[in-house]
C-alpha atoms as a PDB file:
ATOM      1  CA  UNK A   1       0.000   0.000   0.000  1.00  0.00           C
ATOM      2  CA  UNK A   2       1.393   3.450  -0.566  1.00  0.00           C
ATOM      3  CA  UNK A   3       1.563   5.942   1.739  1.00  0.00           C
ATOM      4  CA  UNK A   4      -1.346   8.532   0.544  1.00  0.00           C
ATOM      5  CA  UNK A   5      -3.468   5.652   0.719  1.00  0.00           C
ATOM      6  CA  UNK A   6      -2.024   4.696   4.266  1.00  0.00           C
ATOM      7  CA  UNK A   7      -2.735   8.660   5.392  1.00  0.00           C
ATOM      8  CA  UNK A   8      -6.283   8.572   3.468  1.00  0.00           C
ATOM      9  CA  UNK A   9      -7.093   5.247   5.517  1.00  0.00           C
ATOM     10  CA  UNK A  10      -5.484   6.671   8.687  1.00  0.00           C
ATOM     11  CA  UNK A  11      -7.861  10.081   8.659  1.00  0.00           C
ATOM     12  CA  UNK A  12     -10.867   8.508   7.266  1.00  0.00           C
ATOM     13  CA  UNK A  13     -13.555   8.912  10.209  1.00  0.00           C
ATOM     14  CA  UNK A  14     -11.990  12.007  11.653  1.00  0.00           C
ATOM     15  CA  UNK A  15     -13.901  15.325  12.731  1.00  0.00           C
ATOM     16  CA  UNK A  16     -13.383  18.056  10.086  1.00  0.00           C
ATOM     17  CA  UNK A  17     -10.295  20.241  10.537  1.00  0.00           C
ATOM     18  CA  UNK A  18     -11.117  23.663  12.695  1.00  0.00           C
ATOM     19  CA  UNK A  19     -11.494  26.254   9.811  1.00  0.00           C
ATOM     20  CA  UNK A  20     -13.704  29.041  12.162  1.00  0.00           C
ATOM     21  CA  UNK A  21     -12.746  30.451  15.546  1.00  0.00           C
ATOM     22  CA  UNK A  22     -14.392  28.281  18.546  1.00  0.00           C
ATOM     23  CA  UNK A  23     -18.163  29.732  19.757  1.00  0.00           C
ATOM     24  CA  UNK A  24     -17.827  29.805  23.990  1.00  0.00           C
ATOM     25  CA  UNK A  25     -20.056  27.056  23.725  1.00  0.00           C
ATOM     26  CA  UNK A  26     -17.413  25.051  21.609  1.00  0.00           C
ATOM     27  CA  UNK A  27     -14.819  26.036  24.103  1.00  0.00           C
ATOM     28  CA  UNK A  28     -17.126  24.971  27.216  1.00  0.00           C
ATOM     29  CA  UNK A  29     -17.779  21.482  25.705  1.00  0.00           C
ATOM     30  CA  UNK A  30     -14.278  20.544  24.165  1.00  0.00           C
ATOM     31  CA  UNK A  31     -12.901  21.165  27.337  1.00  0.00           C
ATOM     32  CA  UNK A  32     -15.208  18.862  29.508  1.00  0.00           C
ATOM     33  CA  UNK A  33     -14.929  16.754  27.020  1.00  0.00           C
ATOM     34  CA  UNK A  34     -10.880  16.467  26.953  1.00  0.00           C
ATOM     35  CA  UNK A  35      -8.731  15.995  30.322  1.00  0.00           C
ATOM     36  CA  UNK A  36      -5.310  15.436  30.493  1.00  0.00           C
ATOM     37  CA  UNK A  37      -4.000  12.914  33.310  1.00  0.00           C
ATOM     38  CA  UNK A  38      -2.828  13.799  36.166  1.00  0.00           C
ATOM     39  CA  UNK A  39       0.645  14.175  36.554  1.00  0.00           C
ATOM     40  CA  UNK A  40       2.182  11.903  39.011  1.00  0.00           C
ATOM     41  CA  UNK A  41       5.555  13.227  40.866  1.00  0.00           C
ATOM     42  CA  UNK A  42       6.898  11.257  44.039  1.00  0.00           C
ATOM     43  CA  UNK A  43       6.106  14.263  45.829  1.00  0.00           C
ATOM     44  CA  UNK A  44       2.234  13.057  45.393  1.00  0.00           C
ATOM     45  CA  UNK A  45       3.355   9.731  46.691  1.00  0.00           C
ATOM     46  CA  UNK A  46       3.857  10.525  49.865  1.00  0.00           C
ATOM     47  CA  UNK A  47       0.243  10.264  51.025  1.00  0.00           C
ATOM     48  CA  UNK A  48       0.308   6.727  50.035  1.00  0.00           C
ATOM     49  CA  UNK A  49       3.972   5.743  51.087  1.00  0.00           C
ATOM     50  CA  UNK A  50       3.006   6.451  54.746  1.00  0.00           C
ATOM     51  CA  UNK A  51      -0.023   4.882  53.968  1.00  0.00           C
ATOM     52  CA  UNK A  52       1.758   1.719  53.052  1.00  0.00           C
ATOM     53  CA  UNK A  53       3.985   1.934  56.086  1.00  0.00           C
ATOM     54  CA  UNK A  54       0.866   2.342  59.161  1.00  0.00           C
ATOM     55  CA  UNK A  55      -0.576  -0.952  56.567  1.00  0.00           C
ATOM     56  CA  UNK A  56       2.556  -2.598  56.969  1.00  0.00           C
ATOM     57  CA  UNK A  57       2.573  -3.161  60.711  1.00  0.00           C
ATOM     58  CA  UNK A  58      -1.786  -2.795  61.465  1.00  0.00           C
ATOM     59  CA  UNK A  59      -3.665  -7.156  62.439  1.00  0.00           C
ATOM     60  CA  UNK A  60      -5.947  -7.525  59.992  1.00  0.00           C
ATOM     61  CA  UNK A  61      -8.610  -9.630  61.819  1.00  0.00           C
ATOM     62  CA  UNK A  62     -10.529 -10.975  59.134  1.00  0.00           C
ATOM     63  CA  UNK A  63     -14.879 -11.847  59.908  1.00  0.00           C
ATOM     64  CA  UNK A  64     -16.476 -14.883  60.366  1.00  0.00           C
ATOM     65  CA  UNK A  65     -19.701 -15.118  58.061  1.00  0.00           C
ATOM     66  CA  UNK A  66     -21.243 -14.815  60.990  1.00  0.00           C
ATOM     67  CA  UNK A  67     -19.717 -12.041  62.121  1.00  0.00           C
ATOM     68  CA  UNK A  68     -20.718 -10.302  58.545  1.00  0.00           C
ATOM     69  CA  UNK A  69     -24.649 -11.439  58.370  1.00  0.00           C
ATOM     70  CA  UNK A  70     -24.490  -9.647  61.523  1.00  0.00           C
ATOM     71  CA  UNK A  71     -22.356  -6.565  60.586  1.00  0.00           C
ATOM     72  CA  UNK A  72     -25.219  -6.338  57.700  1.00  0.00           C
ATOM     73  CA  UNK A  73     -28.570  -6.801  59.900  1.00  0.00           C
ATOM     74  CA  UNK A  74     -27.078  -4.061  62.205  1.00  0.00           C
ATOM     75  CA  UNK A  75     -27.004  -1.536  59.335  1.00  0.00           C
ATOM     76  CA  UNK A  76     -30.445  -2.585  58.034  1.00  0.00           C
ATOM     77  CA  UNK A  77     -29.155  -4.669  55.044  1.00  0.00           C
ATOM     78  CA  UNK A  78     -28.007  -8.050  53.593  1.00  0.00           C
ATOM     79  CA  UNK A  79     -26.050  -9.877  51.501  1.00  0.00           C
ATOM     80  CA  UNK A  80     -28.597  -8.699  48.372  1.00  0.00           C
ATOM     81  CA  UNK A  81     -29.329  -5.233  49.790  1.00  0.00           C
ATOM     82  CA  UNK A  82     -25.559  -4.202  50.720  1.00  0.00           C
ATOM     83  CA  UNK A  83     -24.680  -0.664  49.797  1.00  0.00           C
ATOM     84  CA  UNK A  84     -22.769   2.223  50.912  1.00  0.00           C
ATOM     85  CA  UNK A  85     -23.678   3.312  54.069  1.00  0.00           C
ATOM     86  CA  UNK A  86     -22.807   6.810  53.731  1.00  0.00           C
ATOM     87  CA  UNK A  87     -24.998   7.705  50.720  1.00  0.00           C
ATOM     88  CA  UNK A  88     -26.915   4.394  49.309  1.00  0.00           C
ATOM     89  CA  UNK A  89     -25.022   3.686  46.351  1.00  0.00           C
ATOM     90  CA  UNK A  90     -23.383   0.496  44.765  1.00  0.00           C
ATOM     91  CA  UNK A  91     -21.195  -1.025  47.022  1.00  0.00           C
ATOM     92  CA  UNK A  92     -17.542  -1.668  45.941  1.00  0.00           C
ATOM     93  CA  UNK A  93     -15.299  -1.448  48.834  1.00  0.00           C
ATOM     94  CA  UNK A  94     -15.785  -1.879  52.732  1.00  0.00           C
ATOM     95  CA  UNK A  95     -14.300   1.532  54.239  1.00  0.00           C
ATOM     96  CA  UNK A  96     -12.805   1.903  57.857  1.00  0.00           C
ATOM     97  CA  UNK A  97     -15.079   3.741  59.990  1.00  0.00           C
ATOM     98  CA  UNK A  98     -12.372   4.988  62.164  1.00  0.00           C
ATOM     99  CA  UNK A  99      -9.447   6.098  60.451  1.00  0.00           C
ATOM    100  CA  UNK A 100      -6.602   3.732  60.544  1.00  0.00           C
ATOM    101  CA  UNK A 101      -4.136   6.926  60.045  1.00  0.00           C
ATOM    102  CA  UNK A 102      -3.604  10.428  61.192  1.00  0.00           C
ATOM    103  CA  UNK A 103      -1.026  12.807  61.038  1.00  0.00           C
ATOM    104  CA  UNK A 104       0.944  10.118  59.827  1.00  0.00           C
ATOM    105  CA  UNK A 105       1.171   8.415  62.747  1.00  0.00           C
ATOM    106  CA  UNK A 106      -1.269   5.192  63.039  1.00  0.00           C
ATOM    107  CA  UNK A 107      -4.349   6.158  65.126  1.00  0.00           C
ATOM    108  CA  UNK A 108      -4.441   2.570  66.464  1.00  0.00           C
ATOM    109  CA  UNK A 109      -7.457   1.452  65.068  1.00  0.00           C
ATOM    110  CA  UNK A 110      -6.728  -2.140  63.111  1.00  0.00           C
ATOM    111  CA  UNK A 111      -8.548  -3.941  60.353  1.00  0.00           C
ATOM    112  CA  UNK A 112     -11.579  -5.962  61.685  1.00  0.00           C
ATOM    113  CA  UNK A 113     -15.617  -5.842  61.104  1.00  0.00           C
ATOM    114  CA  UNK A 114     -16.264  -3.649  64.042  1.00  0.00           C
ATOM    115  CA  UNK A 115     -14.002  -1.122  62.164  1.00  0.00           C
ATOM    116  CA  UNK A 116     -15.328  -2.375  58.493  1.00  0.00           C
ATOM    117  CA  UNK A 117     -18.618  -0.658  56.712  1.00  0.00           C
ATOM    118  CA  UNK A 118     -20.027  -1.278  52.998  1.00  0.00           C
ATOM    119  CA  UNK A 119     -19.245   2.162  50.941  1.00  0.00           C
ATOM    120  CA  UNK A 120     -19.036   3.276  47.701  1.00  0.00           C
ATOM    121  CA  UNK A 121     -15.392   4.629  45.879  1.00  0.00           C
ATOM    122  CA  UNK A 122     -16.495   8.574  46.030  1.00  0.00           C
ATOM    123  CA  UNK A 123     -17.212   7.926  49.789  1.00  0.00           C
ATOM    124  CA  UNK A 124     -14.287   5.791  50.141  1.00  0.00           C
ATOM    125  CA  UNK A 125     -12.502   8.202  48.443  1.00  0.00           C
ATOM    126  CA  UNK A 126     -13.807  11.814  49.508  1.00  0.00           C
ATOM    127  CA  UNK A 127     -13.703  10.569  53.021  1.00  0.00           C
ATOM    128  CA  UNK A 128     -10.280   9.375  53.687  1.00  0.00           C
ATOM    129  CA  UNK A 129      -8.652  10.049  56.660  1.00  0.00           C
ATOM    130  CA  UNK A 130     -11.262  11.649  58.436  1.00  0.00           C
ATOM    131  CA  UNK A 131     -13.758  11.472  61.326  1.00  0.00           C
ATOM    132  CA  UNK A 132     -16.975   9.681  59.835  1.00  0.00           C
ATOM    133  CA  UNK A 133     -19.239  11.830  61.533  1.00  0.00           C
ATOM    134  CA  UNK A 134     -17.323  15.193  60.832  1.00  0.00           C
ATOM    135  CA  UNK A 135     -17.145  14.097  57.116  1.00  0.00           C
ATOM    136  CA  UNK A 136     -20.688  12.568  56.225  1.00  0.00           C
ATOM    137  CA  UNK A 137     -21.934  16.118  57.498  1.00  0.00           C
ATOM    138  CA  UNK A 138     -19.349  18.567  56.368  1.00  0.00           C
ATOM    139  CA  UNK A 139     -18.990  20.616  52.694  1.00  0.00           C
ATOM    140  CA  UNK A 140     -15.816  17.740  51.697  1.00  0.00           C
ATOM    141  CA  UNK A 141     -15.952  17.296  48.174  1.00  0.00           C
ATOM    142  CA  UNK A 142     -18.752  14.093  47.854  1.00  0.00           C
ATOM    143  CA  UNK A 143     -20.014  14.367  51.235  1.00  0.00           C
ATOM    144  CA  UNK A 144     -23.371  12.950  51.737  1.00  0.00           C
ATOM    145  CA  UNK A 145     -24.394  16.513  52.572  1.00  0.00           C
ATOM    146  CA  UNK A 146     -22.386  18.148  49.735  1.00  0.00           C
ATOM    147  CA  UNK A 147     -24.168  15.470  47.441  1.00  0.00           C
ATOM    148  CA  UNK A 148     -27.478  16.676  49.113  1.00  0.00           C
ATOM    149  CA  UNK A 149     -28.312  12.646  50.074  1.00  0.00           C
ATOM    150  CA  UNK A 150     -31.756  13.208  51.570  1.00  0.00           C
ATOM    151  CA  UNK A 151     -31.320  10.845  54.753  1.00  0.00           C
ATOM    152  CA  UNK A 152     -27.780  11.839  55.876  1.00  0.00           C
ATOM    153  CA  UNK A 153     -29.744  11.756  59.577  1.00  0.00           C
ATOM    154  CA  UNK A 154     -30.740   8.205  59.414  1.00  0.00           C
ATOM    155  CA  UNK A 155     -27.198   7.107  58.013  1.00  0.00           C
ATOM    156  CA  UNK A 156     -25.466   8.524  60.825  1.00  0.00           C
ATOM    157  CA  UNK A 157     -28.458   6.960  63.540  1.00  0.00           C
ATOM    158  CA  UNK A 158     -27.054   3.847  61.749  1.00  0.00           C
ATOM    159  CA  UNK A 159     -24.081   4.197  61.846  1.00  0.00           C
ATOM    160  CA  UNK A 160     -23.998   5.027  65.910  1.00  0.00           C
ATOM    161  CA  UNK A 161     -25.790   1.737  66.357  1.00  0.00           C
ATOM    162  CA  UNK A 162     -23.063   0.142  64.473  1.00  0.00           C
ATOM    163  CA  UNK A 163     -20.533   1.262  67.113  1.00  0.00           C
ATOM    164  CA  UNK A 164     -22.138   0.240  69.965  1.00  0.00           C
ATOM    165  CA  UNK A 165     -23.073  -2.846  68.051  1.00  0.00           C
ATOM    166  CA  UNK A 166     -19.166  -3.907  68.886  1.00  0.00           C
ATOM    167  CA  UNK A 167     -16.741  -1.451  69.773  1.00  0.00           C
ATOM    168  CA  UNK A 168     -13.678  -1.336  67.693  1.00  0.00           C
ATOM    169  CA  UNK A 169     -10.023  -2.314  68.665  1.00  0.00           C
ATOM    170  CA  UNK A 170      -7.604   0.522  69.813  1.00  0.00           C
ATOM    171  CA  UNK A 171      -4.362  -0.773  70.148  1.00  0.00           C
ATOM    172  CA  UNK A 172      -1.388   1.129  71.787  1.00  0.00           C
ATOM    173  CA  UNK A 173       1.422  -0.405  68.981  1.00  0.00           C
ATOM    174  CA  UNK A 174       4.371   1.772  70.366  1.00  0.00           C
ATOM    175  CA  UNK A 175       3.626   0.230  74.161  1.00  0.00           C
ATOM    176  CA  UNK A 176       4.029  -3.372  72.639  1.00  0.00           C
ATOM    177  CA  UNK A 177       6.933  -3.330  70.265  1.00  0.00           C
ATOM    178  CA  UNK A 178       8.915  -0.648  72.468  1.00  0.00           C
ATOM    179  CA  UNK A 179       9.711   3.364  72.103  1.00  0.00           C
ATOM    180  CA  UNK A 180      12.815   2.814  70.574  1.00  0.00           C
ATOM    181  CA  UNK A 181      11.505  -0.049  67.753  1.00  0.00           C
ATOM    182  CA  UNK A 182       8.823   2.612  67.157  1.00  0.00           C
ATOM    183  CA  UNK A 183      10.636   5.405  66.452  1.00  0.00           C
ATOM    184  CA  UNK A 184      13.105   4.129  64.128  1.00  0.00           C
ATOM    185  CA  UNK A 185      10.312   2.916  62.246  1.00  0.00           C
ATOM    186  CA  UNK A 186       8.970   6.132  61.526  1.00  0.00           C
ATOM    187  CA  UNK A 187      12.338   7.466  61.024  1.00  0.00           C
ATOM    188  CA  UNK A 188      12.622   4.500  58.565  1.00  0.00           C
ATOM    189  CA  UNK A 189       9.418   6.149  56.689  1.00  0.00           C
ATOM    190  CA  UNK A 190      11.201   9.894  56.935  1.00  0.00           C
ATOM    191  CA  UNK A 191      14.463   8.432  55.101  1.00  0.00           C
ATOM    192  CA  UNK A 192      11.783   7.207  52.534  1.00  0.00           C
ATOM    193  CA  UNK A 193      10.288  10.423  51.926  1.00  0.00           C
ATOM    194  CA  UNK A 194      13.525  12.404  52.153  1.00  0.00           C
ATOM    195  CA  UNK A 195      15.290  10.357  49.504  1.00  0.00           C
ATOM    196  CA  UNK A 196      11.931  10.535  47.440  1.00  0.00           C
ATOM    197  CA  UNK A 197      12.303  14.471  47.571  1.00  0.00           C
ATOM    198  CA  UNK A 198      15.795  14.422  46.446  1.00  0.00           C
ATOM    199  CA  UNK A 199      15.104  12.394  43.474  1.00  0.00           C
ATOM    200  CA  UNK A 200      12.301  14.853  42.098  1.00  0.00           C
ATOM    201  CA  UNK A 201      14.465  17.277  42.414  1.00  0.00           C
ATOM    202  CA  UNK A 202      16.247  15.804  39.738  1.00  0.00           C
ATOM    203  CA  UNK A 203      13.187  14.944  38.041  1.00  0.00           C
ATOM    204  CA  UNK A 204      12.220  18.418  38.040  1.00  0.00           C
ATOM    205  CA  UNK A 205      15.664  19.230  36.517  1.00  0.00           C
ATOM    206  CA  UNK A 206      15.134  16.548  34.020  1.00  0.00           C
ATOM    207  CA  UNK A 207      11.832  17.562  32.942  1.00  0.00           C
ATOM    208  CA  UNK A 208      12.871  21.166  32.781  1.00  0.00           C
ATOM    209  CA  UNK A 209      15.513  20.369  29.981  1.00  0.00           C
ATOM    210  CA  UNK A 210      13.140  18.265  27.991  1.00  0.00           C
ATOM    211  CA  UNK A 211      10.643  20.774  27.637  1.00  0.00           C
ATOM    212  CA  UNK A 212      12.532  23.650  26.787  1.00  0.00           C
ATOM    213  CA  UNK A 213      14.019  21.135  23.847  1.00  0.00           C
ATOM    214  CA  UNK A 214      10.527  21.447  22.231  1.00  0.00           C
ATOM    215  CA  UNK A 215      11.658  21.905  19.070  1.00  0.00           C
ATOM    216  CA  UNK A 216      14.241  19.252  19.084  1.00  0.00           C
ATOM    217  CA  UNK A 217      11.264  16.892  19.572  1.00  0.00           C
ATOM    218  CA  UNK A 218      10.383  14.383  16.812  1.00  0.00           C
ATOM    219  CA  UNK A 219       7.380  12.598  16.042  1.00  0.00           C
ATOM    220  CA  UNK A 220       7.586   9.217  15.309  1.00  0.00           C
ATOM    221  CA  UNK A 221       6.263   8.299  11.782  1.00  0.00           C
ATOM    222  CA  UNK A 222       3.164   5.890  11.651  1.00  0.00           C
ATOM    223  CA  UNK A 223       4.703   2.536   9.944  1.00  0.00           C
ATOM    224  CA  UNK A 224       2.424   2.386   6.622  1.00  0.00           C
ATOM    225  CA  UNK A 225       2.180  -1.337   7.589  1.00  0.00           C
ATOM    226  CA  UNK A 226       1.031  -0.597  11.169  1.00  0.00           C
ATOM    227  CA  UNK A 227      -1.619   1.573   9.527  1.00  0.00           C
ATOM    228  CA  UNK A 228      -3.173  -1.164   6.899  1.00  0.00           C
ATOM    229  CA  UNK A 229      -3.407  -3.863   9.780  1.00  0.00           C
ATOM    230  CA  UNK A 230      -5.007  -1.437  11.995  1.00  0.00           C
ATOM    231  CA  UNK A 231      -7.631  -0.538   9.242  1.00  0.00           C
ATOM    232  CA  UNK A 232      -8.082  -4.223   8.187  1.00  0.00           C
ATOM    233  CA  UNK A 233      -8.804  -5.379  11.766  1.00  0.00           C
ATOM    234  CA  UNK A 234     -11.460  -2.793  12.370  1.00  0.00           C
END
């Protein structure tokens, strides 16, 4: 196949080229429409790395299906009914009520049903670190009350029954494995961090000279045999 006919078959279906300056309307759609992804720099990591570090060293006390039939009767629901217990959607993660971190530090709250509810990912996700009850009625970013769910009330009568239902563990970790073993743990996590600083730095460096080399950037051509394969398959 020659290449004009690779080009012709490569274009064919696309929108026409922009020939008139964009109406506001244009503007307002193309750019809900497009979103670049987010840029990820180890400085953004850091959230997660201390994460991974309170995970690390938290019991994970896993239910007994006992234990979860009766997790689910206490919050009015079953095994066909379950859904997040913040706001009533689909179900597709069970959240910790309490907080399992905190300034960094684990709040010593561990993994177990008393500590476990049904919740959806903009729950899961909006809520994070923070105090259920402060959250599910606060202006966060997919609250229940920012979302404007209609029985936020109810939800937290719920959810108050679910604590008393069986109190959750609170462990003192730094009394069991000693001051000293505990501390050079979290120093252990500060070295992390610290070295993850120093190499953005020279990621920043890095990325600096490769965009200001903008015009020594080439595009890769489109093999003509890549093209006629992709146009065959489809």
């Amino acid at each position: 196949m020659h290449a004009a006919e690779a080009c012709r078959r490569l274009t064919r279906g696309r929108a026409t080229l922009v020939n008139a300056p964009l109406s506001k309307d244009q503007i307002r759609r193309l750019r809900k429409a497009f979103r670049m992804p987010a840029v990820q720099s180890m400085a953004s990591r850091k959230t997660s790395i201390t994460n991974a570090f309170v995970s690390a060293i938290i019991p994970v006390v896993r239910p007994t299906d006992e234990d979860i039939a009766e997790a689910l009767a206490v919050l009015g629901m079953t095994a066909e009914t379950v859904s997040c217990v913040y706001c009533g959607d689909k179900c597709n993660a069970w959240d910790h009520l309490q907080p399992l971190v905190v300034n960094r530090r684990p709040t010593g709250y561990i993994s177990e049903i008393a500590n476990l509810v049904p919740a959806c990912q903009p729950c899961n996700s909006s809520k994070g670190n923070s105090r259920w009850r402060d959250w599910m009625g606060g202006k966060a970013s997919q609250s229940p009350t920012t979302r404007g769910i209609q029985d936020v009330q109810a939800r937290v009568a719920r959810l108050e029954a679910y604590e008393r239902w069986r109190r959750p563990t609170l462990v003192d970790f730094e009394a069991i494995v000693g001051h000293d073993a505990y501390e050079a743990y979290w120093q252990e996590l500060d070295r992390v961090i610290g070295e993850m600083e120093r190499s953005q730095g020279i990621a920043n460096e890095l990325h600096m000279k490769i965009a200001n080399a903008r015009p020594e950037w080439q595009v890769r051509p489109v093999a003509v045999k890549d093209v006629s394969s992709n146009s065959e398959s489809g």
